[in-house]
Protein backbone atom coordinates (compact mmCIF):
# COMPACT_ATOMS: atom_id res chain seq x y z
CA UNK A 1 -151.56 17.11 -115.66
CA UNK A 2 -149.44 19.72 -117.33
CA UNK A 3 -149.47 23.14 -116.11
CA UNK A 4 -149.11 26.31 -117.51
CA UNK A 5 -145.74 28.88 -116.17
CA UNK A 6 -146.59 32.33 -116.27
CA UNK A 7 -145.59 35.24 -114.74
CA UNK A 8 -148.54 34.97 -112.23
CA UNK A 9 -146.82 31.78 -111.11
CA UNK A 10 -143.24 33.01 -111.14
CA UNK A 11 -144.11 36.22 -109.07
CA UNK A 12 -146.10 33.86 -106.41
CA UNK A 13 -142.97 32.01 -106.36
CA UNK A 14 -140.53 34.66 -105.56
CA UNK A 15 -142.67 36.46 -103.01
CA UNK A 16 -142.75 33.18 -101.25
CA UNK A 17 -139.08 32.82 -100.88
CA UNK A 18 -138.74 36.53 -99.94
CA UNK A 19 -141.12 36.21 -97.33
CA UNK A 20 -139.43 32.93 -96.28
CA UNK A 21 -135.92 35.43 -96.25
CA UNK A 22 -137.64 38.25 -94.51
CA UNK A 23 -139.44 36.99 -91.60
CA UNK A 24 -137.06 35.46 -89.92
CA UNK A 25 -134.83 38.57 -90.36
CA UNK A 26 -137.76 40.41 -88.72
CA UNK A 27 -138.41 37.82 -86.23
CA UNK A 28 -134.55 38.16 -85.49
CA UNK A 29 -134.49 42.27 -85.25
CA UNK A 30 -137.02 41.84 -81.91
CA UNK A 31 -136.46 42.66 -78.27
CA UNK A 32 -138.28 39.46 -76.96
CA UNK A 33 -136.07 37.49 -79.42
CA UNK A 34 -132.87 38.99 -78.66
CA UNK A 35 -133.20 38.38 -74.73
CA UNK A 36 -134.31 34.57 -75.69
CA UNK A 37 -130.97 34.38 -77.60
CA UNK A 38 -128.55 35.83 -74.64
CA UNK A 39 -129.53 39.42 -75.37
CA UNK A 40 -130.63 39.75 -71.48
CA UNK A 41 -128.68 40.68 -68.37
CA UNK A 42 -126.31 38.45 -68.08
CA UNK A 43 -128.08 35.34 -70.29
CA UNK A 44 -131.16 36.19 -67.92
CA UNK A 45 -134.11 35.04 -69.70
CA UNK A 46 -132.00 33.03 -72.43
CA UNK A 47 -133.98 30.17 -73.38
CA UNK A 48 -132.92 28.05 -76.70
CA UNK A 49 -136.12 26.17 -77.08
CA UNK A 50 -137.23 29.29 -79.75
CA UNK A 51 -135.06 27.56 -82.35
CA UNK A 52 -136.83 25.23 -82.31
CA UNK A 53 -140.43 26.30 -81.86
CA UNK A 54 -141.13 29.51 -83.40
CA UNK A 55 -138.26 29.69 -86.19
CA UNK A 56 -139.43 26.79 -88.14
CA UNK A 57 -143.22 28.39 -87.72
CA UNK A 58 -141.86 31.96 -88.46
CA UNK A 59 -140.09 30.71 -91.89
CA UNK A 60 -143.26 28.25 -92.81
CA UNK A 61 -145.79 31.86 -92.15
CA UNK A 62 -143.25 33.83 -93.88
CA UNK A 63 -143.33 31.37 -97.03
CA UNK A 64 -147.01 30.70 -97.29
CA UNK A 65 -148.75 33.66 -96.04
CA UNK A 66 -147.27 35.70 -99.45
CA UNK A 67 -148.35 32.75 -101.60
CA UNK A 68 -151.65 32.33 -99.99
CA UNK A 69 -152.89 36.09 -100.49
CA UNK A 70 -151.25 35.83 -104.44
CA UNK A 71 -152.99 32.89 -104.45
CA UNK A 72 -156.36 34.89 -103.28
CA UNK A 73 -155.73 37.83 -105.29
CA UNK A 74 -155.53 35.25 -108.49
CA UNK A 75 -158.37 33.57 -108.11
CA UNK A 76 -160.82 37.08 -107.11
CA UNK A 77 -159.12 38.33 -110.28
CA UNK A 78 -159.77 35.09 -112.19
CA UNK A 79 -163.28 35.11 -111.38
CA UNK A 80 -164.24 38.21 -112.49
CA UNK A 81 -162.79 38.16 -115.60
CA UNK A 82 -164.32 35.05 -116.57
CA UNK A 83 -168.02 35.98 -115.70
CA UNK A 84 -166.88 39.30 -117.97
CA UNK A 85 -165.56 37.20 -120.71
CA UNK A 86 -168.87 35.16 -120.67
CA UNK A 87 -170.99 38.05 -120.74
């Protein structure tokens, strides 16, 4: 099945791997992360178990949360400009 590259598709693309840049640098830039990662009085609090449970999800919702509402946004569009078209 042979697919068609447009700018649509490109745009998805990009947004994806900026939110998969972004959201971890956000999820980073938090008090309750900081004191996980030895940001508390001395290491109180520091717990190392958040690199591996909520980084992995934070870089997986920062990737497909962008794509899915592109994703939305196409198809809404999509529809109504092919009930117009068919009009």
């Amino acid at each position: 099945m042979k697919r068609r590259v447009d700018g649509v598709t490109c745009g998805g693309c990009a947004l994806s791997a900026a939110g998969a840049i972004a959201a971890p640098a956000l999820w980073l830039s938090m008090p309750r992360t900081g004191r996980h990662l030895g940001g508390g009085f001395e290491n109180e609090g520091m717990d190392l178990k958040v690199l591996f449970t909520e980084l992995p999800l934070v870089v997986l919702g920062g990737a497909f949360l962008p794509l899915l509402v592109v994703t939305l946004l196409v198809r809404l569009a999509g529809g109504r400009r092919s009930r117009n078209n068919g009009t």
